[in-house]
Protein backbone atom coordinates (compact mmCIF):
# COMPACT_ATOMS: atom_id res chain seq x y z
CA UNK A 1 16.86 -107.30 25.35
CA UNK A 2 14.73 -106.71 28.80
CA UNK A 3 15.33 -109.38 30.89
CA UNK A 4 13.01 -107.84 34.14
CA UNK A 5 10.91 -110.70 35.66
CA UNK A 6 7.29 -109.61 35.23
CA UNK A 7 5.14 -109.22 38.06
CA UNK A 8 1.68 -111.73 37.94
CA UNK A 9 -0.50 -108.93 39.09
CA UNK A 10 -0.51 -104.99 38.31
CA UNK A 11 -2.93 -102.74 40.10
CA UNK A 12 -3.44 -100.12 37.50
CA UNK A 13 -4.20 -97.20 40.47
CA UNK A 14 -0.80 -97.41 41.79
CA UNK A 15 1.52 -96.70 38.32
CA UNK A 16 2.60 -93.82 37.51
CA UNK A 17 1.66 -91.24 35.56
CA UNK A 18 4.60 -91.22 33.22
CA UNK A 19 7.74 -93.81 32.92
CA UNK A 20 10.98 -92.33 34.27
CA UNK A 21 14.25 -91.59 32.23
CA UNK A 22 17.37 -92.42 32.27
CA UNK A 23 20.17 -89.68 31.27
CA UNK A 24 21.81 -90.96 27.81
CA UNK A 25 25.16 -89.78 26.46
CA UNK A 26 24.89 -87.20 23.63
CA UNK A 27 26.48 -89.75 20.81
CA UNK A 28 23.66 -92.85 22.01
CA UNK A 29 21.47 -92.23 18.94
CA UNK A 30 25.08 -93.45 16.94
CA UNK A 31 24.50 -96.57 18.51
CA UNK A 32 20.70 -96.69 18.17
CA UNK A 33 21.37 -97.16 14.35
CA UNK A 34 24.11 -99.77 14.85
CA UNK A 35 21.64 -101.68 16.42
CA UNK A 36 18.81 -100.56 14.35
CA UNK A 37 20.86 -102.49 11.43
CA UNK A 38 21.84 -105.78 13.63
CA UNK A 39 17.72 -106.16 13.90
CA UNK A 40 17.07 -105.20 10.25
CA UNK A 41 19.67 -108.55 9.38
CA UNK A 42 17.85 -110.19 11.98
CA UNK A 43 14.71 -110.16 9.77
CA UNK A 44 15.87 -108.81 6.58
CA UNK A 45 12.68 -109.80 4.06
CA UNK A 46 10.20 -108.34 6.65
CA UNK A 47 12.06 -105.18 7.11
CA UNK A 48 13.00 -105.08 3.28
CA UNK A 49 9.07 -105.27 2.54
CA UNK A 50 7.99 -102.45 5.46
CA UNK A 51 11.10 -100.23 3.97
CA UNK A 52 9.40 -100.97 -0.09
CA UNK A 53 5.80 -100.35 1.48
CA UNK A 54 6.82 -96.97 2.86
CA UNK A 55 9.62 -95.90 0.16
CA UNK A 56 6.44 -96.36 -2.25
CA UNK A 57 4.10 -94.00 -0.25
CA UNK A 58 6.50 -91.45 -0.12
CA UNK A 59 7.25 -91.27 -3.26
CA UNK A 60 3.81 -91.54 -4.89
CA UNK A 61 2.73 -88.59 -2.20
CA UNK A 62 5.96 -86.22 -3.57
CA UNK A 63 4.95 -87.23 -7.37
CA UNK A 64 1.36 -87.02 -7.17
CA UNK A 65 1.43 -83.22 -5.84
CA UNK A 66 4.58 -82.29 -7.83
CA UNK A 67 3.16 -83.59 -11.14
CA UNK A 68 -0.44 -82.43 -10.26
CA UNK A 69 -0.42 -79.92 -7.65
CA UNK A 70 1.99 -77.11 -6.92
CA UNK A 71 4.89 -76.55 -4.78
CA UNK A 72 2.92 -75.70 -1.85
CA UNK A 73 0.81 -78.63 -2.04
CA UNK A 74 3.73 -81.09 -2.19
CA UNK A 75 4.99 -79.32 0.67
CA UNK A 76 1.53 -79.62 2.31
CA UNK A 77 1.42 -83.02 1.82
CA UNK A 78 4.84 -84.49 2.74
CA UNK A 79 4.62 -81.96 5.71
CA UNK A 80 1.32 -84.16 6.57
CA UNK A 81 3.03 -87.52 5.74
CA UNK A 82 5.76 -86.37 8.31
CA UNK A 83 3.34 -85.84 10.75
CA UNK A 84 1.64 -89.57 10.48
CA UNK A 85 4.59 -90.92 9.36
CA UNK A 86 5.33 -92.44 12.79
CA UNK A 87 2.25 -94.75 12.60
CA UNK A 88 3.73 -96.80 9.73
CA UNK A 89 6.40 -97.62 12.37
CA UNK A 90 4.31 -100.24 14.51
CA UNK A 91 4.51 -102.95 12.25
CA UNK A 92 8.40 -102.24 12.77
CA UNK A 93 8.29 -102.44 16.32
CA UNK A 94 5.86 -105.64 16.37
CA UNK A 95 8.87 -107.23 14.38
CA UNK A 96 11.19 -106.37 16.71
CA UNK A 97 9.25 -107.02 20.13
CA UNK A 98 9.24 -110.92 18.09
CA UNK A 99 12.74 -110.37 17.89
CA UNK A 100 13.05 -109.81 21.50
CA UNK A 101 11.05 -112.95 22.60
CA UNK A 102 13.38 -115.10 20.51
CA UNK A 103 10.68 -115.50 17.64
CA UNK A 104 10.65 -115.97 14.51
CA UNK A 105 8.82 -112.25 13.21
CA UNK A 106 5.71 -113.04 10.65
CA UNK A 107 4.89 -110.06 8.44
CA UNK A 108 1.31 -111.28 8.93
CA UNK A 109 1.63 -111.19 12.95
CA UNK A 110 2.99 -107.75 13.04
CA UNK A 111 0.05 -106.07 10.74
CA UNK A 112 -2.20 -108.07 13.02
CA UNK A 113 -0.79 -106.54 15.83
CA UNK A 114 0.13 -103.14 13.91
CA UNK A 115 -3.89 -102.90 13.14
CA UNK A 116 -5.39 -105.27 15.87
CA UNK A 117 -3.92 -105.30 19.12
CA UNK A 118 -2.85 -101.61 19.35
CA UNK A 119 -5.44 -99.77 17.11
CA UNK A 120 -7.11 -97.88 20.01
CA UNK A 121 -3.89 -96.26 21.53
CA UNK A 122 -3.09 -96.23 17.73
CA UNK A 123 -6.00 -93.92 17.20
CA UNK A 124 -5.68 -91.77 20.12
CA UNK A 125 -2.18 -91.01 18.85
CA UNK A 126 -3.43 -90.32 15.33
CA UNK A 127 -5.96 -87.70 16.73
CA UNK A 128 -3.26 -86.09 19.29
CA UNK A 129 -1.09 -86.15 15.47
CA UNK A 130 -4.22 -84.92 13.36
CA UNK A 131 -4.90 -81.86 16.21
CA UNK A 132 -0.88 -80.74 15.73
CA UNK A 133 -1.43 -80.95 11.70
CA UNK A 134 -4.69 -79.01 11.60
CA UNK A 135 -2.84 -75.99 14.08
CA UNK A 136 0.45 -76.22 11.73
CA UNK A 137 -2.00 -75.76 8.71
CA UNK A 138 -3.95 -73.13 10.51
CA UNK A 139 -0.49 -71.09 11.67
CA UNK A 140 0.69 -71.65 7.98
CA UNK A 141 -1.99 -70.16 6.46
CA UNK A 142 -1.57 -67.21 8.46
CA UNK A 143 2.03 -66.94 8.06
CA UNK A 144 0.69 -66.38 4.28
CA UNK A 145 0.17 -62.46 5.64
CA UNK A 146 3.89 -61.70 5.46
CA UNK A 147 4.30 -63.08 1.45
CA UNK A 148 5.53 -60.45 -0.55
CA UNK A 149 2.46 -58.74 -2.88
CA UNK A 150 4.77 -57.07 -5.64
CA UNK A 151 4.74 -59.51 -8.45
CA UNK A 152 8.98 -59.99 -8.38
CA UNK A 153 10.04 -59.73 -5.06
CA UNK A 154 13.67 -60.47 -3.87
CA UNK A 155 15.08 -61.95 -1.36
CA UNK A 156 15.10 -59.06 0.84
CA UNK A 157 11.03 -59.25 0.67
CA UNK A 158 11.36 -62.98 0.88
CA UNK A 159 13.25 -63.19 4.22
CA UNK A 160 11.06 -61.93 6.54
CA UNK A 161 8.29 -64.72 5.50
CA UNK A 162 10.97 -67.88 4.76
CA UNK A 163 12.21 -66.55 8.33
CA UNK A 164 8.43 -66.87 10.24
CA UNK A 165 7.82 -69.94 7.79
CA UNK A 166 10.67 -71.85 8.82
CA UNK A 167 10.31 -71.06 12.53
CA UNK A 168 6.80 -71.63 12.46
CA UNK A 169 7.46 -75.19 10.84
CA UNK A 170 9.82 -76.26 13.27
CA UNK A 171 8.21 -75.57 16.41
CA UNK A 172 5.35 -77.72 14.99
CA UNK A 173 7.86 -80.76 13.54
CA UNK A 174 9.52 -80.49 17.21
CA UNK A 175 6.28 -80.92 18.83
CA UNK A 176 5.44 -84.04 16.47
CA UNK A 177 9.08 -85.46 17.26
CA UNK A 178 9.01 -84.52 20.89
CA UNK A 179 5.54 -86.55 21.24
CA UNK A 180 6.25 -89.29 19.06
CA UNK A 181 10.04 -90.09 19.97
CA UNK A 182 9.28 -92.91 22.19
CA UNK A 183 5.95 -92.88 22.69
CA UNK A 184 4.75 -95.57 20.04
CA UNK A 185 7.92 -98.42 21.07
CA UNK A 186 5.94 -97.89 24.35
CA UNK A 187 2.72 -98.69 23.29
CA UNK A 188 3.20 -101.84 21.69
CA UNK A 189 6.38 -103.02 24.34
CA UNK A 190 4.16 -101.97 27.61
CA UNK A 191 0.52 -102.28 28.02
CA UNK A 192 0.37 -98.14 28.32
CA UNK A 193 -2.28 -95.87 27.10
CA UNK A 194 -1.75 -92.98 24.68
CA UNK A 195 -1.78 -90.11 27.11
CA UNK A 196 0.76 -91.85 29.61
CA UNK A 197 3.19 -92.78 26.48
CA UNK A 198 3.29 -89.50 24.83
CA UNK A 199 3.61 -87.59 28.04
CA UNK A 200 6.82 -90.06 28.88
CA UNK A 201 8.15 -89.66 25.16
CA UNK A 202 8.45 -85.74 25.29
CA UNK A 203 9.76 -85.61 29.23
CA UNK A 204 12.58 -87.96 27.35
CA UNK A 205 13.24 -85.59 24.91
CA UNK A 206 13.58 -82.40 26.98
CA UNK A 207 15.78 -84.14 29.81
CA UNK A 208 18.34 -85.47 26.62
CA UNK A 209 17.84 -82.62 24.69
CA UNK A 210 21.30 -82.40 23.04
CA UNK A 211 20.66 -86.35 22.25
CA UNK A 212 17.94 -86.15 20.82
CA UNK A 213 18.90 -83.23 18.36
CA UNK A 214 21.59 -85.23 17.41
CA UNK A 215 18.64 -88.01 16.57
CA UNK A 216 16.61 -85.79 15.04
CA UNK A 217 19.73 -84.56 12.64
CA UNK A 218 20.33 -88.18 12.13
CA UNK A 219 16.61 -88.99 10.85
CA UNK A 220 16.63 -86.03 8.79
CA UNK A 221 20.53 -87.11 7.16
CA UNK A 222 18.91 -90.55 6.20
CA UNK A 223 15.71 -89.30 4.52
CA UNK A 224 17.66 -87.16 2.76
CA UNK A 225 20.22 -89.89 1.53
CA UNK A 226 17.16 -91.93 0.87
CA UNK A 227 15.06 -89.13 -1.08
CA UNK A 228 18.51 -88.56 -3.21
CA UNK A 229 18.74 -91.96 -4.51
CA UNK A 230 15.27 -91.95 -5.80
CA UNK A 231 14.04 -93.29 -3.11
CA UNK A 232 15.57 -96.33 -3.06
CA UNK A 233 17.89 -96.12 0.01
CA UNK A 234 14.45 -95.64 2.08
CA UNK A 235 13.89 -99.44 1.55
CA UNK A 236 16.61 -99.90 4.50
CA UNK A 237 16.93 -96.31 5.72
CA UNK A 238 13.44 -96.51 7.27
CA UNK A 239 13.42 -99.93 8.58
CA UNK A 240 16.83 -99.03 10.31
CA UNK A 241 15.61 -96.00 11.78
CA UNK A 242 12.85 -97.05 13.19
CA UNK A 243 14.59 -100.27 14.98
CA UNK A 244 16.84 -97.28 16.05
CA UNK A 245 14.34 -95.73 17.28
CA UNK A 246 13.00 -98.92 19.40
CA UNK A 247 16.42 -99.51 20.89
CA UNK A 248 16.05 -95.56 22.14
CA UNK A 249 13.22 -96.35 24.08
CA UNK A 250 14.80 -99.44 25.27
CA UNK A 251 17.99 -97.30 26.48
CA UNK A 252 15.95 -93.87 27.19
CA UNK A 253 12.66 -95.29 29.38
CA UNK A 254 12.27 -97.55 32.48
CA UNK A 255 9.01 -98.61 31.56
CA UNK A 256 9.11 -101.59 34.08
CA UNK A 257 6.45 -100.52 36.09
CA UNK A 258 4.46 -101.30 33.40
CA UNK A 259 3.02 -104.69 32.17
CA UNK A 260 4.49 -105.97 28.91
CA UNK A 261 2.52 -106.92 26.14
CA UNK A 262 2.64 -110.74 25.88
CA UNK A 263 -0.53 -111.42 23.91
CA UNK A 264 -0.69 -112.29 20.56
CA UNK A 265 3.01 -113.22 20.25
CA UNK A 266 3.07 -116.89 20.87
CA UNK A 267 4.38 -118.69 17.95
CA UNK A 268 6.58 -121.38 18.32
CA UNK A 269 10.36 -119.82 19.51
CA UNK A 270 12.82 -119.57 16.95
CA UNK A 271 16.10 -122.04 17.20
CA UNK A 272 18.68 -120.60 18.62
């Protein structure tokens, strides 16, 4: 929990351009999730119903273009999902920043805030998100010139486009993850636009770089988990990863030359 006494006043001309980082220890994300799960029991039927919401919408996406597309567009399309995926998130964070005043979190104050309060740095993000989906597309479409045109070819023929494919597709999900790390805990802890948020998020990532792989391979472990049991496990997978991911930026970024958000969070305390 920040405890920093706020200052009254913040000239805007004198903060920096980005929020410093702090050097974390390669296992930290291991503890991101144990506390990811102490605020999920913290407010367990508002997490439960963000983790159904989202469990839902992945799995209608992945049925809808397996039963009426084609491989490639269900790839398309949960390659898309990953890249806006990190929007459904702010109703998460909302929750916790509650959490951290000592209130009690409202489902109805966080998509307030989640659609209210933050929806222009929201946007911005979504268009920096949208511009890195439309290149991926573009570069994937190209990568299309190194598919095999014999009608059965093996894997020998197959490896040289799987091999550009693959590379091609993580450079862009690195990007998205690089960007989006810590950039939208930022937005709705700190009064911070876009630009300034993002720019922090991926200096984060490249100065804890063996960290944040470990993250990464942690996010990508629990999606799995969750896309093996039907989708179920997402219901608390999600929610805990993205309180995880909150309690990263907590540990990651000073952000205290910034204001915090105190707006719109001013229900009556919870009892301690």
């Amino acid at each position: 929990m920040t405890t920093e006494e706020e200052p009254a006043t913040f000239d805007r001309s004198t903060m920096p351009f980005a929020a410093p980082c702090r050097k974390i220890a390669p296992l930290a994300p291991l503890g991101w999730l144990q506390k990811g799960w102490a605020d999920f029991r913290q407010a367990p039927r508002q997490s439960a119903a963000y983790g159904i919401f989202m469990a839902a919408t992945m799995g209608l996406v992945s049925y809808v273009a397996w039963a009426y597309g084609s491989q490639w567009l269900m790839l398309a399309m949960i390659g898309g999902f990953a890249f806006l995926a990190p929007l459904t998130c702010i109703g998460l964070y909302a929750i916790r920043a509650q959490l951290e005043r000592g209130q009690q979190p409202l489902l109805r104050r966080s998509l307030r805030a989640a659609f209210r309060r933050y929806l222009g740095n929201e946007m911005v993000f979504a268009l920096a998100l949208l511009v890195i989906f439309m290149v991926w597309a573009r570069a994937g479409a190209m990568v299309s010139v190194f598919l095999p045109t014999s009608g059965n070819p093996d894997f020998s023929e197959l490896a040289g486009y799987l091999t550009v494919g693959t590379i091609v597709g993580a450079f862009f999900a690195i990007v998205t993850f690089s960007a989006s790390a810590f950039a939208l805990p930022m937005i709705v802890h700190r009064d911070v636009d876009s630009v300034t948020a993002i720019v922090t998020s991926i200096n984060a990532v490249l100065r804890n770089k063996l960290a944040m792989m470990i993250w990464l391979a942690l996010i990508v472990l629990g999606l799995t988990v969750g896309a093996l049991t039907a989708f179920i496990g997402l219901v608390i997978i999600l929610p805990v990863i993205g309180y995880g991911a909150w309690q990263g930026y907590l540990e990651t970024i000073d952000a205290s030359d910034f204001p915090r958000h105190e707006a719109g969070v001013t229900a009556t305390p919870r009892n301690k």
